[in-house]
C-alpha atoms as a PDB file:
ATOM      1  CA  UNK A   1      30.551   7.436  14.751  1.00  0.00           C
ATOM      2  CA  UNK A   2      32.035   6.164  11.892  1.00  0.00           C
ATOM      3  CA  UNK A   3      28.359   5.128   9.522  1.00  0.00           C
ATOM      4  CA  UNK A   4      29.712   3.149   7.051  1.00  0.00           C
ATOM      5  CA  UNK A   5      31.292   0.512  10.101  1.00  0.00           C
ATOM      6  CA  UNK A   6      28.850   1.115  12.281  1.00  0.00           C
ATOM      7  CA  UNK A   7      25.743   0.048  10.035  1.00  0.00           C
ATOM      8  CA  UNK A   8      27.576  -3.420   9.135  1.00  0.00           C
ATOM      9  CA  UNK A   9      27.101  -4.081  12.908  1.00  0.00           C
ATOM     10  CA  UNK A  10      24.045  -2.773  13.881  1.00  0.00           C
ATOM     11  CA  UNK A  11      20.970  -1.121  12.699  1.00  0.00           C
ATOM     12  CA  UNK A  12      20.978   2.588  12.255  1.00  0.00           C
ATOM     13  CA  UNK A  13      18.127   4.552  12.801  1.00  0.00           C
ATOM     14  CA  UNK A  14      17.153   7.388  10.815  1.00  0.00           C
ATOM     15  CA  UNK A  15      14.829  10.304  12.012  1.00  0.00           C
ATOM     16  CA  UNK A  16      11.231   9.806  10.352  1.00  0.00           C
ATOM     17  CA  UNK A  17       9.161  13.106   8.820  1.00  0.00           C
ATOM     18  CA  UNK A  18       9.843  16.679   8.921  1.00  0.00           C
ATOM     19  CA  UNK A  19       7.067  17.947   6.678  1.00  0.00           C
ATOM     20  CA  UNK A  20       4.586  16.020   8.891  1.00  0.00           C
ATOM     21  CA  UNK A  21       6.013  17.935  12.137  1.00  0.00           C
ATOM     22  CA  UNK A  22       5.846  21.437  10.606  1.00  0.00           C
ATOM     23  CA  UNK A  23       2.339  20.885   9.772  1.00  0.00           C
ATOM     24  CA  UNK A  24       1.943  19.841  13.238  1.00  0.00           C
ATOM     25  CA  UNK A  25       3.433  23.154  14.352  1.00  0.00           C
ATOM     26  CA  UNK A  26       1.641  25.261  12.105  1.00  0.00           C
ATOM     27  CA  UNK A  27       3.317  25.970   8.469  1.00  0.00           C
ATOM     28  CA  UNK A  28       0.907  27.674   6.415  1.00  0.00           C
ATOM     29  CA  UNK A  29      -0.906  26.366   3.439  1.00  0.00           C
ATOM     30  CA  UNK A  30       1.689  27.227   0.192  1.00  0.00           C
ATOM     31  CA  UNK A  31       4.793  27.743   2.658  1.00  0.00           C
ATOM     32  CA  UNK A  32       7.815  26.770   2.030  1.00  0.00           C
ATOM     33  CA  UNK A  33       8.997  24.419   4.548  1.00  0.00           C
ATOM     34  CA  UNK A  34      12.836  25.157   4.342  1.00  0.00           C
ATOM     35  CA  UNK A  35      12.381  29.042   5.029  1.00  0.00           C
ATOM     36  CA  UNK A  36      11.464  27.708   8.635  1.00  0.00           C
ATOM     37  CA  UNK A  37      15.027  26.926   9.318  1.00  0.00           C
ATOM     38  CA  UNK A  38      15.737  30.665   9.236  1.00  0.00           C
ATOM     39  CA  UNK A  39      11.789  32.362   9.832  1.00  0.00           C
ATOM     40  CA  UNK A  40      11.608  29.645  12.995  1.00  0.00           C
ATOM     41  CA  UNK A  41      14.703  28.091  14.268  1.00  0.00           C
ATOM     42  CA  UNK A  42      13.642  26.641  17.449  1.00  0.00           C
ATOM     43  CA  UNK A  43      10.667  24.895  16.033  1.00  0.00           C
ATOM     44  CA  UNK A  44      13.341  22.544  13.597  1.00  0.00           C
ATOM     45  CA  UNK A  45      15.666  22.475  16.213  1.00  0.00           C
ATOM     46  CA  UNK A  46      13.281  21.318  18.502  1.00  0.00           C
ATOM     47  CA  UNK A  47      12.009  18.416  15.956  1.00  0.00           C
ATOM     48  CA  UNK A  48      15.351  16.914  15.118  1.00  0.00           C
ATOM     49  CA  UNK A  49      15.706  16.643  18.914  1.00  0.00           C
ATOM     50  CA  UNK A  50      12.811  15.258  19.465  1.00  0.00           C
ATOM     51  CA  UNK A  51      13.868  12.424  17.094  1.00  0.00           C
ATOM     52  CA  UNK A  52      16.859  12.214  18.848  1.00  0.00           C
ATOM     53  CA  UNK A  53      15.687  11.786  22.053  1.00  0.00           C
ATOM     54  CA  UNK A  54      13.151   9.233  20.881  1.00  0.00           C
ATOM     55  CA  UNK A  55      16.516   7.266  19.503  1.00  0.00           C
ATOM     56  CA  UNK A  56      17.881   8.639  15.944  1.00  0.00           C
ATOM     57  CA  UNK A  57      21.404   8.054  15.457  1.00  0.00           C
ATOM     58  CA  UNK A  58      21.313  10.207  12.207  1.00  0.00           C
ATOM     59  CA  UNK A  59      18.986  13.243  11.100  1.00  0.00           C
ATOM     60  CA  UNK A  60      18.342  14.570   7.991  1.00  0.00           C
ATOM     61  CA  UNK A  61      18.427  18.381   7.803  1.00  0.00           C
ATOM     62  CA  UNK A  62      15.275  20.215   6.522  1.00  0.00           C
ATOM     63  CA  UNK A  63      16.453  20.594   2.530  1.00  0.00           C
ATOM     64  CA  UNK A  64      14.191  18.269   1.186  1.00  0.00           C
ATOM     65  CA  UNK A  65      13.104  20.839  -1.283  1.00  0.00           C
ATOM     66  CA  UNK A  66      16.149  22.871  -1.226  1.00  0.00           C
ATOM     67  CA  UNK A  67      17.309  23.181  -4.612  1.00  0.00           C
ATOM     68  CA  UNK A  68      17.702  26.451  -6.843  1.00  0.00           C
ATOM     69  CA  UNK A  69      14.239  25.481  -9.041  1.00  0.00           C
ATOM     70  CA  UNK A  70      12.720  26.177  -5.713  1.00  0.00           C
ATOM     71  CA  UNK A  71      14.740  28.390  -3.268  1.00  0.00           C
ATOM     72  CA  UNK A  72      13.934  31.496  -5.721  1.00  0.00           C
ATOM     73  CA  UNK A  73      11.970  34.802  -5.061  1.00  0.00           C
ATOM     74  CA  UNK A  74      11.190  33.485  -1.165  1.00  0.00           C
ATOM     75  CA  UNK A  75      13.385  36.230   0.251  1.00  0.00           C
ATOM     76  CA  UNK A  76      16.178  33.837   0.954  1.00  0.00           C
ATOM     77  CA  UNK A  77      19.098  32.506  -1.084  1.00  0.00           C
ATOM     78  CA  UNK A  78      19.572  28.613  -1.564  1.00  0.00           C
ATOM     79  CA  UNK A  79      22.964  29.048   0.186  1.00  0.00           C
ATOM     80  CA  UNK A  80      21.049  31.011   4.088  1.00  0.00           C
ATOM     81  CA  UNK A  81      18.615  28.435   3.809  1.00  0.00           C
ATOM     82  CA  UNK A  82      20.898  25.433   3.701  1.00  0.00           C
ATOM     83  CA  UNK A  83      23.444  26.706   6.057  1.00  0.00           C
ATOM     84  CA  UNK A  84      20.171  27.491   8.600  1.00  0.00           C
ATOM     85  CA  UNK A  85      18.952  23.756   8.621  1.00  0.00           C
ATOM     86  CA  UNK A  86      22.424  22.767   9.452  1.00  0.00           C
ATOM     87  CA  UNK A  87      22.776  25.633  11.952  1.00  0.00           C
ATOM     88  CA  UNK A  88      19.431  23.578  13.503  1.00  0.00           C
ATOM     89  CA  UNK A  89      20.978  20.449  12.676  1.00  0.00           C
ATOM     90  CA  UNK A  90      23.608  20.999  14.477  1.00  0.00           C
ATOM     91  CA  UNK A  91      22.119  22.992  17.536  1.00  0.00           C
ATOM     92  CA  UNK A  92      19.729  19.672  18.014  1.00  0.00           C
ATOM     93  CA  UNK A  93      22.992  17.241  18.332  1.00  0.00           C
ATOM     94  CA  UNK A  94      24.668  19.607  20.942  1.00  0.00           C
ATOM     95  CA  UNK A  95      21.532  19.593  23.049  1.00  0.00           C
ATOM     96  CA  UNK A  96      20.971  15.734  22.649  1.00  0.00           C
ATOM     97  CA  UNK A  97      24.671  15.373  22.868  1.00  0.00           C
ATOM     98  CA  UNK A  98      24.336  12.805  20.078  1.00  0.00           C
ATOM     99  CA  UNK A  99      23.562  12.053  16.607  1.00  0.00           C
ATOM    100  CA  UNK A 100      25.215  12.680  12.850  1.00  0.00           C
ATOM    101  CA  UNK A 101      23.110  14.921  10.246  1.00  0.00           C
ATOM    102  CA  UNK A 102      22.646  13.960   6.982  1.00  0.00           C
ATOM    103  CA  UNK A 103      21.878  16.336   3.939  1.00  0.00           C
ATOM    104  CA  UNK A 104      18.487  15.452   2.952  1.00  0.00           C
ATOM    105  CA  UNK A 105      17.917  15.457  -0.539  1.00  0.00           C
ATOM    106  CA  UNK A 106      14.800  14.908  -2.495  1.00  0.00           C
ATOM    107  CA  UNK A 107      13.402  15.527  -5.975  1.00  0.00           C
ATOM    108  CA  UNK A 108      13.944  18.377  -7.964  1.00  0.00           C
ATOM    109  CA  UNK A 109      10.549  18.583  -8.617  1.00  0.00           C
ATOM    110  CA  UNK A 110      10.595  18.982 -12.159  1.00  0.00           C
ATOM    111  CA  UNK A 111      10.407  15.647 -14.366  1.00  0.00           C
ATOM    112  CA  UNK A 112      13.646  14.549 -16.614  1.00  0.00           C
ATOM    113  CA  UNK A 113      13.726  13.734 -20.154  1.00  0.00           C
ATOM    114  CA  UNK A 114      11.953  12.051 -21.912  1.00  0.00           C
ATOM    115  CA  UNK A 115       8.897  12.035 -19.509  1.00  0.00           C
ATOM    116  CA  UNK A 116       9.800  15.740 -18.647  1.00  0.00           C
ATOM    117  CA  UNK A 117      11.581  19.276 -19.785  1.00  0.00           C
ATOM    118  CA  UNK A 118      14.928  18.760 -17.633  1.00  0.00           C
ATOM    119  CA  UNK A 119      17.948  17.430 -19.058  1.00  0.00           C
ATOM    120  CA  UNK A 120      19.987  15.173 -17.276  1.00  0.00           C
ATOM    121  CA  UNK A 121      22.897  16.813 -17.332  1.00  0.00           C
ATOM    122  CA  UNK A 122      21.268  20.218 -15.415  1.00  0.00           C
ATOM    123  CA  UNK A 123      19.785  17.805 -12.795  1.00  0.00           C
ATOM    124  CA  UNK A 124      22.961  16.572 -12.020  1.00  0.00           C
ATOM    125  CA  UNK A 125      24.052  20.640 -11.906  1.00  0.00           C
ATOM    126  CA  UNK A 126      21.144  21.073  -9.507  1.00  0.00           C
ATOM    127  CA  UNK A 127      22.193  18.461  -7.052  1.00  0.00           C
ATOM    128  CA  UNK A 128      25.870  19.065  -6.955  1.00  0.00           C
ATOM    129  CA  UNK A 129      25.205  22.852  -5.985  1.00  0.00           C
ATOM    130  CA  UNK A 130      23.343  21.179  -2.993  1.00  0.00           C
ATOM    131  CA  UNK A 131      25.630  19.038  -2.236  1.00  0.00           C
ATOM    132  CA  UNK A 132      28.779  21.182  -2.607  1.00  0.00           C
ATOM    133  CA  UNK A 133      26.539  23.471   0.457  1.00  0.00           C
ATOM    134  CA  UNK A 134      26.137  19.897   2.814  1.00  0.00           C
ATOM    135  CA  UNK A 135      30.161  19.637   2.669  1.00  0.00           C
ATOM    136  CA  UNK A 136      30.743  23.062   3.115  1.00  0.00           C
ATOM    137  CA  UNK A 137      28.411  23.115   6.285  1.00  0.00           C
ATOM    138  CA  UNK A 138      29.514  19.500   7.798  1.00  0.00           C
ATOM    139  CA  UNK A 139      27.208  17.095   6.525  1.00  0.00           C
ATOM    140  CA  UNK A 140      28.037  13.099   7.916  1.00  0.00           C
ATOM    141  CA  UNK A 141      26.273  11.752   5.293  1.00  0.00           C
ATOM    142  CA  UNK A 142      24.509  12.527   2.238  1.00  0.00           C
ATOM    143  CA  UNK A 143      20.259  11.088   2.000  1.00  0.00           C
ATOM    144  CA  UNK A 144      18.683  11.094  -1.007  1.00  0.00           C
ATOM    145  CA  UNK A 145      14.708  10.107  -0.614  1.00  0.00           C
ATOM    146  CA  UNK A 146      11.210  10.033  -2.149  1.00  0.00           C
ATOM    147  CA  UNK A 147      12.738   9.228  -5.482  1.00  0.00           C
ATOM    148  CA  UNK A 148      10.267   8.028  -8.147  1.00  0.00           C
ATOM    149  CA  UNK A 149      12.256   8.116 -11.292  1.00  0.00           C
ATOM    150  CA  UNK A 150      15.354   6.505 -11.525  1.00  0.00           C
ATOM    151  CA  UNK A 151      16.907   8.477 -14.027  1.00  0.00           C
ATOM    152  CA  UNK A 152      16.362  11.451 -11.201  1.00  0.00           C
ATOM    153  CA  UNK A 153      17.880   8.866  -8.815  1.00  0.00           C
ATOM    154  CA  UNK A 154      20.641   8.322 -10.857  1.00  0.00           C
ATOM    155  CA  UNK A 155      21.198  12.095 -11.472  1.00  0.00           C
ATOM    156  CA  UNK A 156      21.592  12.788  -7.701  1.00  0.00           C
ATOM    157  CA  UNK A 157      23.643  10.031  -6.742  1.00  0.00           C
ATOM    158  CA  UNK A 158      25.890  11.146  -9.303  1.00  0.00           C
ATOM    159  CA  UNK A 159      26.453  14.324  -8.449  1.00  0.00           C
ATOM    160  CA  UNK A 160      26.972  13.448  -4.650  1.00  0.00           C
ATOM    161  CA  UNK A 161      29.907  11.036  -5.283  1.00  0.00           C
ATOM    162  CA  UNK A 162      31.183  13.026  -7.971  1.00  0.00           C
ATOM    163  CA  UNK A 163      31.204  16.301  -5.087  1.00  0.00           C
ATOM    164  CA  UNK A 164      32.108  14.300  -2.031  1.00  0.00           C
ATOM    165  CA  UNK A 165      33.725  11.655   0.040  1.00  0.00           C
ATOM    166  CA  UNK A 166      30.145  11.173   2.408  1.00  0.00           C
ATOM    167  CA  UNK A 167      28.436   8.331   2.801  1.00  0.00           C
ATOM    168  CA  UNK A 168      25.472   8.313   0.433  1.00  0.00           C
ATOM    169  CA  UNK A 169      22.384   6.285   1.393  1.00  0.00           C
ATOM    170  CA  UNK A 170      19.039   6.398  -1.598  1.00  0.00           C
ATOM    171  CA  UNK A 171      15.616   5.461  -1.307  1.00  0.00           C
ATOM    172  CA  UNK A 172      12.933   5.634  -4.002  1.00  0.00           C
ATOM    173  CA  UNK A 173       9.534   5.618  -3.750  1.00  0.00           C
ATOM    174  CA  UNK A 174       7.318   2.102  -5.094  1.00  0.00           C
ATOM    175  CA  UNK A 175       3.899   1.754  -5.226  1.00  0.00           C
ATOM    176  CA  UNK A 176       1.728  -1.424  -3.932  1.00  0.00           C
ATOM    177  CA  UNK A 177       2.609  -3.203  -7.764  1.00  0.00           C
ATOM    178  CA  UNK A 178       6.276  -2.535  -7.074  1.00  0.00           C
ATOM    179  CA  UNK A 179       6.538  -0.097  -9.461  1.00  0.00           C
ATOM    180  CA  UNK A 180       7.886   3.453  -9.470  1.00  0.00           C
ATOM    181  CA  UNK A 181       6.739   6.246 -11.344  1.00  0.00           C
ATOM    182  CA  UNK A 182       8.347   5.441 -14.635  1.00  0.00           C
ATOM    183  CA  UNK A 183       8.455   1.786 -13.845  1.00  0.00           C
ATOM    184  CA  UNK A 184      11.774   1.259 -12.228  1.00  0.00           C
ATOM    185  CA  UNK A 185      11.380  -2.005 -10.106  1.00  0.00           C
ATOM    186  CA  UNK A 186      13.256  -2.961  -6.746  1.00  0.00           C
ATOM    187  CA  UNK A 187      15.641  -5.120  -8.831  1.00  0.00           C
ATOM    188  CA  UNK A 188      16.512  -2.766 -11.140  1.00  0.00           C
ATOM    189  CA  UNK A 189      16.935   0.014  -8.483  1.00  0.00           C
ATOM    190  CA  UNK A 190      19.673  -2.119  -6.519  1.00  0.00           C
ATOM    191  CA  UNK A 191      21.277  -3.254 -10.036  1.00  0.00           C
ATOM    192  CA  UNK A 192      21.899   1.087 -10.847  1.00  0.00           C
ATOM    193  CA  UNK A 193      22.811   1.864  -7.105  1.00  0.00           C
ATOM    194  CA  UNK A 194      24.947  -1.042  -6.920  1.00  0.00           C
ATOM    195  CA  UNK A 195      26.732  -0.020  -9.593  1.00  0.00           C
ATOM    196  CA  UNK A 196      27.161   3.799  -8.402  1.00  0.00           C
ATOM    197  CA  UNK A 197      28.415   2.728  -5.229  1.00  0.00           C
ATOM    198  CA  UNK A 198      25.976   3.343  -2.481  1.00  0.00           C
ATOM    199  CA  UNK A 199      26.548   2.885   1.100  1.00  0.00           C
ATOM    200  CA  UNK A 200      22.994   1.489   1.285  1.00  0.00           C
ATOM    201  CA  UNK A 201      19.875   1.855  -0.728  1.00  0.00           C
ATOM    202  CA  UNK A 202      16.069   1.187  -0.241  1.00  0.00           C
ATOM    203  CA  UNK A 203      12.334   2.561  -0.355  1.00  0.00           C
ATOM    204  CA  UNK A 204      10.729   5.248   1.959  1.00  0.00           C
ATOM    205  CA  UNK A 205       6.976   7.111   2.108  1.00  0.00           C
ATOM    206  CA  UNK A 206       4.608   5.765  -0.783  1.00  0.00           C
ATOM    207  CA  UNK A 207       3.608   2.726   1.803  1.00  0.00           C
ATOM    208  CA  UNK A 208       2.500   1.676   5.078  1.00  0.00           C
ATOM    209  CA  UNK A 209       4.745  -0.620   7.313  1.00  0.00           C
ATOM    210  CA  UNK A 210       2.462  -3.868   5.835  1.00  0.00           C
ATOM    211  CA  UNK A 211       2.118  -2.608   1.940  1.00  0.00           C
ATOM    212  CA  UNK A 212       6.089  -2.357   2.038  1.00  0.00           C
ATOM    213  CA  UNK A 213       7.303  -5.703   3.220  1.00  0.00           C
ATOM    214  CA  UNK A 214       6.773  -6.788  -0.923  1.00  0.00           C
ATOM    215  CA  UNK A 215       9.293  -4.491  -1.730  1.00  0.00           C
ATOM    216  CA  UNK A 216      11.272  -4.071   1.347  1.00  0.00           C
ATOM    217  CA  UNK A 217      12.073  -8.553   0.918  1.00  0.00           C
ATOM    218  CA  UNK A 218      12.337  -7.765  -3.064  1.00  0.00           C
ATOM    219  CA  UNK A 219      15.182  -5.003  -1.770  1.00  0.00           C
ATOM    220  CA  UNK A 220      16.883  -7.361   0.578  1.00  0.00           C
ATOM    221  CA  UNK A 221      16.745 -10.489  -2.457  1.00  0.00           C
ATOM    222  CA  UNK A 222      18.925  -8.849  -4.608  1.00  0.00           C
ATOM    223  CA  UNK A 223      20.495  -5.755  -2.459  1.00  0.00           C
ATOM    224  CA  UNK A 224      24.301  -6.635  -1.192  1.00  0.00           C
ATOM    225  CA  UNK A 225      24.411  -3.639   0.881  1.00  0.00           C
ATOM    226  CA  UNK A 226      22.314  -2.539   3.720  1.00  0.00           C
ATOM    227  CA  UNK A 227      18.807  -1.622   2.991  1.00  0.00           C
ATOM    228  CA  UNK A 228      16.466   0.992   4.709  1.00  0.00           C
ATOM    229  CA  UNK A 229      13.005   0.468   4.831  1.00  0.00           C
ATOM    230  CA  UNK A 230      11.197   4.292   6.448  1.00  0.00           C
ATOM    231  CA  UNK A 231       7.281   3.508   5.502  1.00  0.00           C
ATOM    232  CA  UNK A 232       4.251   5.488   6.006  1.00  0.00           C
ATOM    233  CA  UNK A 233       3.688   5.962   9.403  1.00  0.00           C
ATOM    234  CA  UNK A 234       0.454   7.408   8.400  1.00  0.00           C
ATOM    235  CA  UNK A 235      -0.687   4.628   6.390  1.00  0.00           C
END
């Protein structure tokens, strides 16, 4: 499937939560949720099918918090533990017999400057080691989520069109003002990813399906390329 013509005919369906699935199947309080893709194979494998079979086209492997501030002193290296979720990635869309994978990307979990300690410039370094793995390992598509401060935004989308050809969809997180964390609005979100040349941008997790039509319309006001909207299920 070829995303980028595909999704200016039809909607594309992403998969929803894989944090919310591992709790389901267990994970332990303080565990890392990546080391599953090597400690517990069949239990990823069999959640990205799952979302498959329930109608995905894409999935986003299990790196949301695969980065080296994070992947350190677990018994694993950054590069086993991305190559396992797309070694279950993979395995799902050969049982399903469909479906891309996207690299899922999320925050670093450290703040940037000012706000924070991280300079831009090592974010950037962060992502594109993560990124530089998805190619290596056959990522479709690159997903960067759950993004509450734009200049972290801008630091990741950076650094995946600067270390690939993929795709790159971005969603950030708003809260019930339509605010981010450091005050980034939906306007000024599609003004920056417009301008980095997204494939298509929009909001994900802070909101319920009702609390996220404000931002979801604000999105699709201003937004000239496709918008996702993947609230709260929960909520």
């Amino acid at each position: 499937m070829d995303i980028r013509r595909v999704m200016k005919e039809r909607i594309i369906l992403f998969d929803g939560a894989m944090g919310t699935m591992l709790q389901k199947a267990g994970i332990g309080l303080g565990e890392l949720p990546e080391s599953w893709n090597l400690l517990h194979p069949d239990t990823v494998v069999r959640i990205h099918k799952d979302y498959l079979d329930a109608g995905a086209d894409i999935i986003s492997t299990n790196t949301f918090g695969a980065n080296r501030l994070k992947i350190r002193g677990d018994g694993f290296t950054l590069n086993q533990v991305v190559r396992g979720a797309f070694n279950c990635a993979h395995k799902a869309v050969r049982q399903a017999g469909h479906g891309l994978v996207a690299l899922d990307l999320g925050p670093t979990g450290r703040l940037l400057k000012p706000m924070g300690d991280l300079d831009f410039e090592e974010a950037v370094s962060i992502y594109a080691e993560v990124v530089e793995l998805g190619v290596q390992n056959g990522a479709d598509a690159i997903l960067i989520e759950t993004m509450s401060d734009m200049h972290e935004l801008k630091a990741a989308v950076l650094a995946a069109k600067e270390h690939s050809s993929l795709p790159v969809f971005a969603t950030c997180v708003f809260d019930e003002s339509g605010k981010m964390l450091t005050g980034g609005t939906p306007k000024s979100v599609v003004a920056m990813l417009e301008g980095l040349h997204v494939d298509a941008l929009g909001t994900n997790c802070s909101l319920g399906p009702r609390q996220m039509l404000k931002a979801a319309r604000e999105l699709l006001r201003y937004a000239s390329v496709p918008v996702i909207c993947t609230p709260n299920a929960g909520l």
